[in-house]
C-alpha atoms as a PDB file:
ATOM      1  CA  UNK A   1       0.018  34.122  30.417  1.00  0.00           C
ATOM      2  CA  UNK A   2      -3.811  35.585  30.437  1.00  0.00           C
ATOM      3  CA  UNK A   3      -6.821  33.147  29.146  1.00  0.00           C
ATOM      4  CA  UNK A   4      -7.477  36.616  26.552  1.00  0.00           C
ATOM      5  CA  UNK A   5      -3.800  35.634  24.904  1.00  0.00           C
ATOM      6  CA  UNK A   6      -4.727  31.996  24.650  1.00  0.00           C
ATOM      7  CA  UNK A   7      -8.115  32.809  23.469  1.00  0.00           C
ATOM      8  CA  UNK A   8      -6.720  35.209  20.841  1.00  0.00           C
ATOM      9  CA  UNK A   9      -4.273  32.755  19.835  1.00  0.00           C
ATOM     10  CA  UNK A  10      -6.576  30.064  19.015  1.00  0.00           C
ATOM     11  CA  UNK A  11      -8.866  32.053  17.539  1.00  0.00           C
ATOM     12  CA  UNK A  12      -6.262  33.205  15.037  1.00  0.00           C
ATOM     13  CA  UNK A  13      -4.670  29.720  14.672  1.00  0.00           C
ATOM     14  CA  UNK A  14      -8.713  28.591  13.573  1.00  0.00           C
ATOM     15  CA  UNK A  15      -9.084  31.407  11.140  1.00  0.00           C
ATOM     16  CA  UNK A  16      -5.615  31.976   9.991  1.00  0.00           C
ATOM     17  CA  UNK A  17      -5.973  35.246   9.982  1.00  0.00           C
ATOM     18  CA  UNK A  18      -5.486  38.102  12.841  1.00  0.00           C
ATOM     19  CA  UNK A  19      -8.001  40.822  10.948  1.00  0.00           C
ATOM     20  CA  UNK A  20     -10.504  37.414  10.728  1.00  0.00           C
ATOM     21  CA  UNK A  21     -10.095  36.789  14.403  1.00  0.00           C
ATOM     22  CA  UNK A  22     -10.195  40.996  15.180  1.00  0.00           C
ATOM     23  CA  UNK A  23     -13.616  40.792  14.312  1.00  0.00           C
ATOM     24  CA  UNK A  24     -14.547  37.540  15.613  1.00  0.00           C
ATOM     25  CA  UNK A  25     -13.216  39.117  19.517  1.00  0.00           C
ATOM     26  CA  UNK A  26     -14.733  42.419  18.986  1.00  0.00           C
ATOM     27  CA  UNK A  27     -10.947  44.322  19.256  1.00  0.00           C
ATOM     28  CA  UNK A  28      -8.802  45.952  16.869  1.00  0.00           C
ATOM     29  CA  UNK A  29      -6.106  43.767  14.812  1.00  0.00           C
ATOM     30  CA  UNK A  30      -3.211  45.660  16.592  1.00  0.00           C
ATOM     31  CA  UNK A  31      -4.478  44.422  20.447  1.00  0.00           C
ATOM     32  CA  UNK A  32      -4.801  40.851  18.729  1.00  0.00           C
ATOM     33  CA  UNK A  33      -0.689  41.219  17.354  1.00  0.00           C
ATOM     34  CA  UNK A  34       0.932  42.901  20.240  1.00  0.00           C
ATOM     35  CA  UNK A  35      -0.562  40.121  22.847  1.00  0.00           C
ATOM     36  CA  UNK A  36       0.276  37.553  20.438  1.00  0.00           C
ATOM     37  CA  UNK A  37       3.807  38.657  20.604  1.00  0.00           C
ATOM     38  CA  UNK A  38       3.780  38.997  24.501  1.00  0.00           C
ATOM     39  CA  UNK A  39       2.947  35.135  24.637  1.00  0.00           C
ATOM     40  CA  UNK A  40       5.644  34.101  21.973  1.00  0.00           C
ATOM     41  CA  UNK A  41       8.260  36.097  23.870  1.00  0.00           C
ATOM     42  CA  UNK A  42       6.554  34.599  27.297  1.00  0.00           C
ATOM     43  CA  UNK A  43       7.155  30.782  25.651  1.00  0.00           C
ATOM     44  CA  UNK A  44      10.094  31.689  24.145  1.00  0.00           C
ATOM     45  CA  UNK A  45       8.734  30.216  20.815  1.00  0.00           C
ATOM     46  CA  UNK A  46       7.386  31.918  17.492  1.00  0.00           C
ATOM     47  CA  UNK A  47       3.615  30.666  17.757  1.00  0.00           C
ATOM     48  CA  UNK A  48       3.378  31.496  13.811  1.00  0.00           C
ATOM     49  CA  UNK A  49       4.964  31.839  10.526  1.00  0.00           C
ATOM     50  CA  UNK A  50       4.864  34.929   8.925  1.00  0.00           C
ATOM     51  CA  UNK A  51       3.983  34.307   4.945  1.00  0.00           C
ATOM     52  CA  UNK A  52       3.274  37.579   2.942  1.00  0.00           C
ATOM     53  CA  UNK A  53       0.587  38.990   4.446  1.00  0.00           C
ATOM     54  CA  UNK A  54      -0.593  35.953   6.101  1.00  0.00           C
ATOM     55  CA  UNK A  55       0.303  33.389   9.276  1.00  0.00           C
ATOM     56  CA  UNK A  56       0.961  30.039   9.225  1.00  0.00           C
ATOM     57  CA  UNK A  57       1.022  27.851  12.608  1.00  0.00           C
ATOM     58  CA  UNK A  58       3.877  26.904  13.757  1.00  0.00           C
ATOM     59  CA  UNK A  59       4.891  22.964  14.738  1.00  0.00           C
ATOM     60  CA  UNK A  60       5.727  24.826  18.345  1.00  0.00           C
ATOM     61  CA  UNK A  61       2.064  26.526  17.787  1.00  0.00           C
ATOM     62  CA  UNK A  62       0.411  23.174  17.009  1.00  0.00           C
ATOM     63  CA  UNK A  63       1.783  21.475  20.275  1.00  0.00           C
ATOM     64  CA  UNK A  64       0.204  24.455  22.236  1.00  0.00           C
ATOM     65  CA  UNK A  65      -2.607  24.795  20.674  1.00  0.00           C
ATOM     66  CA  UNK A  66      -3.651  21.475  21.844  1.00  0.00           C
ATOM     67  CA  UNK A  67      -2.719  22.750  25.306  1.00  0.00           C
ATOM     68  CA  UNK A  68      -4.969  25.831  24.920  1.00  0.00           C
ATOM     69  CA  UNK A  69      -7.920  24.154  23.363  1.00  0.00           C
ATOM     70  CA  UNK A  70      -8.293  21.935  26.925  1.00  0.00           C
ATOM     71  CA  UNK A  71      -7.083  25.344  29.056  1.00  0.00           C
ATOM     72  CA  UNK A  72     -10.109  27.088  27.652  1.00  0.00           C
ATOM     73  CA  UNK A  73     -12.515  23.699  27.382  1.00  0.00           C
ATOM     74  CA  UNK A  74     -11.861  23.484  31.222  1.00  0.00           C
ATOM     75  CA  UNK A  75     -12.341  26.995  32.256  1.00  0.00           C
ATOM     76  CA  UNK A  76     -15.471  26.584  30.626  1.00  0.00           C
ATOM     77  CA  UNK A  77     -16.104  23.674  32.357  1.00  0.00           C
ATOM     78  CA  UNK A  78     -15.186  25.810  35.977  1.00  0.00           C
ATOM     79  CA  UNK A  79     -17.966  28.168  35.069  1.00  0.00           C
ATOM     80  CA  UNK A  80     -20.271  25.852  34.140  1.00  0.00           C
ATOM     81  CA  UNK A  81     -19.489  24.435  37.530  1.00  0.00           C
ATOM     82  CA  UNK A  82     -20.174  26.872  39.824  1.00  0.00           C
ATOM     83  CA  UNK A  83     -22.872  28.707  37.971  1.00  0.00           C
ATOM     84  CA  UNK A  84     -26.169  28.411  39.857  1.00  0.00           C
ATOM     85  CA  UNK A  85     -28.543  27.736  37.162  1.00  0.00           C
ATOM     86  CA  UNK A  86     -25.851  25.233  35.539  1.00  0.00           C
ATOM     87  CA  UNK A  87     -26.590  21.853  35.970  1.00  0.00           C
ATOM     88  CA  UNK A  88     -24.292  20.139  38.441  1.00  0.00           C
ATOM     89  CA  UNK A  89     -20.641  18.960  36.989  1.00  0.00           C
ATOM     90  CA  UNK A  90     -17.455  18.425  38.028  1.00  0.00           C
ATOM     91  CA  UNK A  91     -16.035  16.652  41.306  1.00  0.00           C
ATOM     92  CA  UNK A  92     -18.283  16.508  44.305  1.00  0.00           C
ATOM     93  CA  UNK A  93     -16.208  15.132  47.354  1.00  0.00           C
ATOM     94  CA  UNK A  94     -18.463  13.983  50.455  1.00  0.00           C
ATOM     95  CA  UNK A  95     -17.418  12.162  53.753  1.00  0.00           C
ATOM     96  CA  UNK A  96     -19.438  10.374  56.021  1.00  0.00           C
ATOM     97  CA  UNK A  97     -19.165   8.096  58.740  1.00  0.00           C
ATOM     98  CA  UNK A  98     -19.515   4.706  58.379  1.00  0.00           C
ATOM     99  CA  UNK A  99     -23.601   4.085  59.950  1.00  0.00           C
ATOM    100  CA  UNK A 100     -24.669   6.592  57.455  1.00  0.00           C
ATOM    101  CA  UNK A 101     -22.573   5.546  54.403  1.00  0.00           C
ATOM    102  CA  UNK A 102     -23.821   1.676  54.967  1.00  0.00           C
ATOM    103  CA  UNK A 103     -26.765   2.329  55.932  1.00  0.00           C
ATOM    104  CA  UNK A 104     -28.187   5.745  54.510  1.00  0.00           C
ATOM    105  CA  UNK A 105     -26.492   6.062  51.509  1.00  0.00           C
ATOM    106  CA  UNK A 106     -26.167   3.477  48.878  1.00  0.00           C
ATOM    107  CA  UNK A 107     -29.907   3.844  47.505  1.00  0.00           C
ATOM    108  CA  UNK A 108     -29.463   7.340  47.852  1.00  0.00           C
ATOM    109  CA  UNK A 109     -26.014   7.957  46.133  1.00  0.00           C
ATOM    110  CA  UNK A 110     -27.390   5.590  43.198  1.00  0.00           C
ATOM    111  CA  UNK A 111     -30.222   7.847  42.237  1.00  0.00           C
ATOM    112  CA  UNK A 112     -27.675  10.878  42.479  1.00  0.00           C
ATOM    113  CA  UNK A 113     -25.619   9.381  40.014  1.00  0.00           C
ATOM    114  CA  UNK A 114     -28.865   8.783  37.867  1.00  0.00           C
ATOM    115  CA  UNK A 115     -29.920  12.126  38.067  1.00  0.00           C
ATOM    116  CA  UNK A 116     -26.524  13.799  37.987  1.00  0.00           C
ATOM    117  CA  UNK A 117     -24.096  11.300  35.729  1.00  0.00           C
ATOM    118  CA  UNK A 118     -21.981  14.842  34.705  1.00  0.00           C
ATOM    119  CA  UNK A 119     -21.169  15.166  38.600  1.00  0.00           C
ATOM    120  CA  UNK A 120     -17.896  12.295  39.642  1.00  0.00           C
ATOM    121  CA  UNK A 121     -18.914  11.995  43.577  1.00  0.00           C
ATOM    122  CA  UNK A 122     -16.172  10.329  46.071  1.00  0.00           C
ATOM    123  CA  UNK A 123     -17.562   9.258  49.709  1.00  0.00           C
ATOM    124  CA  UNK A 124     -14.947   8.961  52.018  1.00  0.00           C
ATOM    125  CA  UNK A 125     -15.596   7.737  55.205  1.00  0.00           C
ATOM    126  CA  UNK A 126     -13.970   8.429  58.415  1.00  0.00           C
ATOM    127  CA  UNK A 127     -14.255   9.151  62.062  1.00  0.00           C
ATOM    128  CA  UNK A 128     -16.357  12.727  62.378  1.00  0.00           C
ATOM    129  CA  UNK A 129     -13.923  14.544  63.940  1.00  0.00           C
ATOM    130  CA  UNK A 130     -11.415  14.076  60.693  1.00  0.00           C
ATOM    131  CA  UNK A 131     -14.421  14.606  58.620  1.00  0.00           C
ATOM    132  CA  UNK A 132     -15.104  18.078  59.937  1.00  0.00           C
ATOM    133  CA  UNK A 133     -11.797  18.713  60.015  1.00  0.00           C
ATOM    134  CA  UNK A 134     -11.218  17.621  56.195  1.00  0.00           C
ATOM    135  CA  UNK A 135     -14.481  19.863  55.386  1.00  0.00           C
ATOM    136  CA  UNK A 136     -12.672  22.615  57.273  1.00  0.00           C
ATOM    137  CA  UNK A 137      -9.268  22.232  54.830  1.00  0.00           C
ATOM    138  CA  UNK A 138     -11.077  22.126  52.271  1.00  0.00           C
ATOM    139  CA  UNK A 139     -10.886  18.363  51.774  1.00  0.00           C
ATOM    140  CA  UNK A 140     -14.143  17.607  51.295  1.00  0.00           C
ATOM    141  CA  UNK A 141     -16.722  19.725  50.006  1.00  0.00           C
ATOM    142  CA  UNK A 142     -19.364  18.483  53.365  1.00  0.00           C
ATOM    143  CA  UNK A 143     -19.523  15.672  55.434  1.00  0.00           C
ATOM    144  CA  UNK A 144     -22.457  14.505  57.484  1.00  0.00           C
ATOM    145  CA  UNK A 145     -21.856  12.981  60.602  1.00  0.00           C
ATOM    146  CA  UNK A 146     -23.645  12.413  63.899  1.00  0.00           C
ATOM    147  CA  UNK A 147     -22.896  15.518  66.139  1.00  0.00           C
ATOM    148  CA  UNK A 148     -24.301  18.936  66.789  1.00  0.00           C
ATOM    149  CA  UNK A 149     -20.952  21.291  67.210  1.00  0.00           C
ATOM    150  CA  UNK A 150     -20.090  24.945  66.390  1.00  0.00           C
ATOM    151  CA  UNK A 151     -16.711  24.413  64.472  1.00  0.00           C
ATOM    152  CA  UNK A 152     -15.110  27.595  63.543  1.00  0.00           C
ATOM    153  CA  UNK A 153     -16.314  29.014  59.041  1.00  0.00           C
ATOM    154  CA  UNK A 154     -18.426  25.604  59.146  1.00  0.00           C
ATOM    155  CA  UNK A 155     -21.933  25.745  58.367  1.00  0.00           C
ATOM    156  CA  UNK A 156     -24.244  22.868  59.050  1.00  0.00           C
ATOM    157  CA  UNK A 157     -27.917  21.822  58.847  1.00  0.00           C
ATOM    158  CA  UNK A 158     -29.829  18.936  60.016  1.00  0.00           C
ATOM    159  CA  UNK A 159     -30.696  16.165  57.869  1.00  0.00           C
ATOM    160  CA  UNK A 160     -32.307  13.185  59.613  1.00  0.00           C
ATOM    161  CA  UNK A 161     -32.541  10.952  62.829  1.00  0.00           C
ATOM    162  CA  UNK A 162     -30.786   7.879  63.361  1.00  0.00           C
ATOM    163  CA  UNK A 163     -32.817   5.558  65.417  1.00  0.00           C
ATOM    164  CA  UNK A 164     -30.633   3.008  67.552  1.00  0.00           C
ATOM    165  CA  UNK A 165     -31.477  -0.746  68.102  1.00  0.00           C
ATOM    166  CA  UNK A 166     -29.833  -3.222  70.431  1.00  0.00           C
ATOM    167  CA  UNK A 167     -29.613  -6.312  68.245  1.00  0.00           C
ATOM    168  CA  UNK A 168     -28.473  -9.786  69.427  1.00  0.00           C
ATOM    169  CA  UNK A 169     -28.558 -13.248  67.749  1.00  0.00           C
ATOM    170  CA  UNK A 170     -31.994 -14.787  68.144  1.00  0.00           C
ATOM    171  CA  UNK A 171     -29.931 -17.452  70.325  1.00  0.00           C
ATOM    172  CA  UNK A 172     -29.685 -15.393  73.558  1.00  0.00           C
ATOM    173  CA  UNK A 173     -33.728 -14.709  73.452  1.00  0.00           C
ATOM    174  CA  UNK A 174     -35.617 -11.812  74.322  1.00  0.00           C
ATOM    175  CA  UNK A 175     -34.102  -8.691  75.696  1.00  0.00           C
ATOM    176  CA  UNK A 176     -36.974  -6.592  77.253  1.00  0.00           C
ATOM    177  CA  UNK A 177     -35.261  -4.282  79.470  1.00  0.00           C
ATOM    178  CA  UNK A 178     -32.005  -3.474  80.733  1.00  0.00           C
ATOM    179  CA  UNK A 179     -31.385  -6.276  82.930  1.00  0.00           C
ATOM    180  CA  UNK A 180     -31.717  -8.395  80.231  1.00  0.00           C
ATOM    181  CA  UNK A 181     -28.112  -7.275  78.906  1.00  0.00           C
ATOM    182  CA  UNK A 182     -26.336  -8.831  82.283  1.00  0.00           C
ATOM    183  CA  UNK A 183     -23.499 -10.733  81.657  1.00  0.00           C
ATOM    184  CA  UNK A 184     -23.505  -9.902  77.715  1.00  0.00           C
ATOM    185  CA  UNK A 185     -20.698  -8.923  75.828  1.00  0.00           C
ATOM    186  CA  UNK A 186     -21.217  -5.753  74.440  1.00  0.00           C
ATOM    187  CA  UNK A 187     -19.869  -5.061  70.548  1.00  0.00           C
ATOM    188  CA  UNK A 188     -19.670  -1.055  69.949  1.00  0.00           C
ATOM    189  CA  UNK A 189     -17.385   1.285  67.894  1.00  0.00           C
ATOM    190  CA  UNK A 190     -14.195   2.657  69.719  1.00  0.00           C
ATOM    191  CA  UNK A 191     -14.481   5.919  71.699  1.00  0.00           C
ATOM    192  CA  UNK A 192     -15.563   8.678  69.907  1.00  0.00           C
ATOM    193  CA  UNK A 193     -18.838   7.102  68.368  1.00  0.00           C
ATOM    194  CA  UNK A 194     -21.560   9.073  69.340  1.00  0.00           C
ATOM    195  CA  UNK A 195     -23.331   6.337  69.492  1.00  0.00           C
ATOM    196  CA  UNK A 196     -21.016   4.211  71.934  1.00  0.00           C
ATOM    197  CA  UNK A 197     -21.133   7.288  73.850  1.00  0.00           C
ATOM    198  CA  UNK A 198     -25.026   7.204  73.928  1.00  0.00           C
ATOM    199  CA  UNK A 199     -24.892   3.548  75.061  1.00  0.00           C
ATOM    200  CA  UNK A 200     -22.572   3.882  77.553  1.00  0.00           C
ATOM    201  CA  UNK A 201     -24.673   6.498  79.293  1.00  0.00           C
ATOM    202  CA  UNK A 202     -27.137   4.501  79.226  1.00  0.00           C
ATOM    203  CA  UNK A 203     -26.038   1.610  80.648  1.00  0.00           C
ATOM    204  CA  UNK A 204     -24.401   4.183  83.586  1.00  0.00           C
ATOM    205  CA  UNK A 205     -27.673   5.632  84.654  1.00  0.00           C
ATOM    206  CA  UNK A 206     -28.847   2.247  85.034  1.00  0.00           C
ATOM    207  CA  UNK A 207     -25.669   1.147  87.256  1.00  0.00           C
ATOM    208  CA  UNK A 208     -25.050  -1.573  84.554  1.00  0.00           C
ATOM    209  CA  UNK A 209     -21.193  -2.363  83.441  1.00  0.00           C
ATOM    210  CA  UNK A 210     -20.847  -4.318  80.572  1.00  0.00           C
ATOM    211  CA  UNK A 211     -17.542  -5.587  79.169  1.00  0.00           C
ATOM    212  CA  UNK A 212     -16.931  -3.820  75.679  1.00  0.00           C
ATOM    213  CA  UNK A 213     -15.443  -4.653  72.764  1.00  0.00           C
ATOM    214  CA  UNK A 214     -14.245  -1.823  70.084  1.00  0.00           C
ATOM    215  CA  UNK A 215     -14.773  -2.712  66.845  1.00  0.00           C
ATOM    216  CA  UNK A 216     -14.144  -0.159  63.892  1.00  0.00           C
ATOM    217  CA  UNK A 217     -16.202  -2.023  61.792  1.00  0.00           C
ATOM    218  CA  UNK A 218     -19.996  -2.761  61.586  1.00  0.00           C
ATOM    219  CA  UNK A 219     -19.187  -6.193  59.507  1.00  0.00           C
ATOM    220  CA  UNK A 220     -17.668  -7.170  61.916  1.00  0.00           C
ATOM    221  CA  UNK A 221     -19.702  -6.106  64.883  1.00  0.00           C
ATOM    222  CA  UNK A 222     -22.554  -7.939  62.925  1.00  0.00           C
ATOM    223  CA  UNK A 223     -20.803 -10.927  62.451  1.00  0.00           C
ATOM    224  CA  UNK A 224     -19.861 -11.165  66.207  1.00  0.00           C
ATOM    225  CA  UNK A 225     -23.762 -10.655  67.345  1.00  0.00           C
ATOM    226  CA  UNK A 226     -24.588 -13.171  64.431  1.00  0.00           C
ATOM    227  CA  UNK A 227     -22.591 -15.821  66.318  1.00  0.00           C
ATOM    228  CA  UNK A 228     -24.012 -15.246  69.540  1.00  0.00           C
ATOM    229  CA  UNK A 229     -20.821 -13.997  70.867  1.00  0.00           C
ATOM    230  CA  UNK A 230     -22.731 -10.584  72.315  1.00  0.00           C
ATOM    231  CA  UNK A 231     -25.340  -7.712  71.335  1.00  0.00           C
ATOM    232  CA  UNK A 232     -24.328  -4.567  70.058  1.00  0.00           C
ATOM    233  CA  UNK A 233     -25.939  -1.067  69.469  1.00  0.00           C
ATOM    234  CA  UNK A 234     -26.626  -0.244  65.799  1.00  0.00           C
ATOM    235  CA  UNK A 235     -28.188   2.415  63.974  1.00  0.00           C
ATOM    236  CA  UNK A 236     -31.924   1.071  62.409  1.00  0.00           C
ATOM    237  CA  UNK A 237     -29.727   1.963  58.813  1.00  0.00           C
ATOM    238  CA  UNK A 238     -27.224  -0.353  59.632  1.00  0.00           C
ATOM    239  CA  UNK A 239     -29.702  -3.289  60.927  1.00  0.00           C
ATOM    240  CA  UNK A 240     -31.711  -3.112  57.699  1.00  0.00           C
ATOM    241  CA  UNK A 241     -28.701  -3.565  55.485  1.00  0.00           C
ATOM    242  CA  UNK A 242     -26.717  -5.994  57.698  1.00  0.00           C
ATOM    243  CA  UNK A 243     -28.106  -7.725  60.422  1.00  0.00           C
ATOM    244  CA  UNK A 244     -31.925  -8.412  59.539  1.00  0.00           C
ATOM    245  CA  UNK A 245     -30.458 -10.890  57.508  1.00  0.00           C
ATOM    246  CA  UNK A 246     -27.352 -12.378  59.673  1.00  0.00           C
ATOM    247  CA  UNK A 247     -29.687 -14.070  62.041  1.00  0.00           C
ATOM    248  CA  UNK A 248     -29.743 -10.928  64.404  1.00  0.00           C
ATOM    249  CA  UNK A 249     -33.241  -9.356  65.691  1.00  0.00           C
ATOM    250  CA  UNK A 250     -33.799  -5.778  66.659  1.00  0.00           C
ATOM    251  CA  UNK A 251     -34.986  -4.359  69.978  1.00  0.00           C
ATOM    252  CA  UNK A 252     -35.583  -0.932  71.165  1.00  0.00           C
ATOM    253  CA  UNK A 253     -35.557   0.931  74.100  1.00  0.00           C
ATOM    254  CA  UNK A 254     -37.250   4.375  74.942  1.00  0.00           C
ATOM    255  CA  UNK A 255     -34.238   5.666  77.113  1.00  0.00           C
ATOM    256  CA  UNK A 256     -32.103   5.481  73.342  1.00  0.00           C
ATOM    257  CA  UNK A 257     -33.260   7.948  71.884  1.00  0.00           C
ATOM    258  CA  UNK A 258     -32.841   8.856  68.294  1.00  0.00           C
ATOM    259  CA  UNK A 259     -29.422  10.665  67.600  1.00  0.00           C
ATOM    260  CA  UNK A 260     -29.506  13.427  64.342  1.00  0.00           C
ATOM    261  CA  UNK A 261     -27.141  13.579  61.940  1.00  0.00           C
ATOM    262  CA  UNK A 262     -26.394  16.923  60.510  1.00  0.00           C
ATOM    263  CA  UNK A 263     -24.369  18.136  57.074  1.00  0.00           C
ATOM    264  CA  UNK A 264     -21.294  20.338  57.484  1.00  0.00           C
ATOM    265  CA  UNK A 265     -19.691  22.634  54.710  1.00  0.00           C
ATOM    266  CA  UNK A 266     -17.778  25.270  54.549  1.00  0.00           C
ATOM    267  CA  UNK A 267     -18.857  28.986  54.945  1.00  0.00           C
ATOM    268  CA  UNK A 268     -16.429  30.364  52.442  1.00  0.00           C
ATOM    269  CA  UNK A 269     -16.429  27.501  49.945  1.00  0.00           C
ATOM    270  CA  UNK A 270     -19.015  29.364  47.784  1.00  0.00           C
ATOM    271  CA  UNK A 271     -21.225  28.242  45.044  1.00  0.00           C
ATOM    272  CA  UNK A 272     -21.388  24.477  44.530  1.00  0.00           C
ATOM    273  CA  UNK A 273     -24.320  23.429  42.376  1.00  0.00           C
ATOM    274  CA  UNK A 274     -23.577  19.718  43.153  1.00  0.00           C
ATOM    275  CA  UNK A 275     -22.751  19.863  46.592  1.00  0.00           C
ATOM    276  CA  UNK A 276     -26.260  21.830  46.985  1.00  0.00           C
ATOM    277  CA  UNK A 277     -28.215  18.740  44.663  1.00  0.00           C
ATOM    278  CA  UNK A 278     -26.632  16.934  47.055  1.00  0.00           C
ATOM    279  CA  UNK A 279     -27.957  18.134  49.742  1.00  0.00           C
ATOM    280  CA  UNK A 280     -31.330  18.712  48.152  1.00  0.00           C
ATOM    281  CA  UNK A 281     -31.521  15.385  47.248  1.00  0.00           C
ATOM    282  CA  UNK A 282     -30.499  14.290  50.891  1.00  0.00           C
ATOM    283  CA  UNK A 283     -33.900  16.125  52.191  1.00  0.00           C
ATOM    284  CA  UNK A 284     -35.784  14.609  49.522  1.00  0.00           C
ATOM    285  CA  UNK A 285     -34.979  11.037  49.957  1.00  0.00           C
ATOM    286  CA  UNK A 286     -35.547  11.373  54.240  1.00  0.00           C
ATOM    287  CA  UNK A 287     -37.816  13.783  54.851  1.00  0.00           C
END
């Protein structure tokens, strides 16, 4: 079955006529009668009723009709999609992890869907290594995540710092240096985080071990600080849309430095007009 055949065969099923729908395509009436035929024989169904001289659809022609009015609607719709000039359409799947979808995001994928409301975007969040390995599988159509890797047909860019805070309930007082953090409980995502792995470095150049708790969950690890059970190492994202207002306060340090998160997509996934808004629209909103 060929999209021409399906074309042809609507064509003639609007204009009941195949020297009518000859002209309309630009071919010769025979081309238009002999695929016809090919597709009936294909189906295993007559398409039309011969009358006279003239065709008549068929009740097995009207059911497929309706089936090759949305085959042709949506390869229209796949062009449309990955045509550069187009505007974006169509399914745009994205992963993140979880500092940058809470805390990066939520303004930002508003005023997407604003701009874009023809484009049906999915954020899935997840651990980076299983977002750059859904990006690689074709899962996702890019991910942005925390780490600077070469990963085998991924492409990536950078797209902003993260700046990381040590927050704590504005119970335990001050924290001024790292000192200050002896005999706290410390509230971090499990291994893997880049950013557990920054702290931990941290606190191991300064000969300081800390008991740790592994939390996949900022909510949580807010909630924790918020009761004065520890302090915790956040992204400045994460503070501003959880813990400014859980009773937690903010304090930096010059030895954390900011960490960069990055966009990964995939070298051979080819033209994506949303997935590059996207990413437009990413630059835009924090350069």
């Amino acid at each position: 079955m060929e999209l021409a055949q399906i074309r042809m065969f609507k064509t003639v099923a609007e204009v009941g006529s195949i020297a009518r729908a000859a002209e309309l395509l630009h071919c010769v009436p025979s081309n238009i009668t002999a695929r016809i035929k090919s597709l009936e024989a294909e189906l295993g169904v007559a398409l039309f009723m011969r009358e006279g001289r003239g065709l008549r659809i068929s009740p097995s022609g009207q059911t497929f009709l309706a089936y090759a009015s949305k085959i042709l609607a949506l390869t229209a719709e796949a062009k449309r999609a990955v045509d550069p000039s187009a505007e974006p359409s169509g399914p745009l799947r994205i992963g993140a992890i979880e500092s940058s979808a809470t805390g990066r995001l939520p303004r930002l994928l508003a005023k997407f869907h604003k701009r874009f409301p023809q484009v049906a975007l999915e954020l899935t969040t997840g651990t980076w290594a299983q977002l750059l390995d859904d990006t690689f599988n074709h899962k996702l159509d890019g991910a942005i995540v925390a780490v600077d890797v070469e990963r085998s047909q991924l492409k990536r860019t950078p797209m902003y710092r993260e700046e990381l805070l040590v927050i704590a309930s504005t119970s335990l007082g001050p924290l001024r240096d790292v000192a200050d953090l002896h005999d706290k409980t410390m509230f971090l995502w499990p291994q893997g985080c880049p950013y557990r792995a920054a702290m931990e470095h941290w606190l191991l150049r300064n000969g300081l071990s800390l008991p740790i708790v592994s939390l996949a969950s900022y909510g949580a690890i807010v909630g924790c600080v918020s009761a004065g059970a520890g302090v915790a190492l956040v992204t400045k994202g994460v503070f501003d849309q959880y813990a400014k207002g859980a009773g937690c306060v903010a304090f930096e340090f010059p030895e954390l430095t900011a960490i960069e998160s990055l966009f990964y997509w995939h070298e051979n996934a080819g033209v994506h007009p949303a997935r590059e808004a996207f990413v437009a629209m990413l630059r835009e909103e924090f350069a």
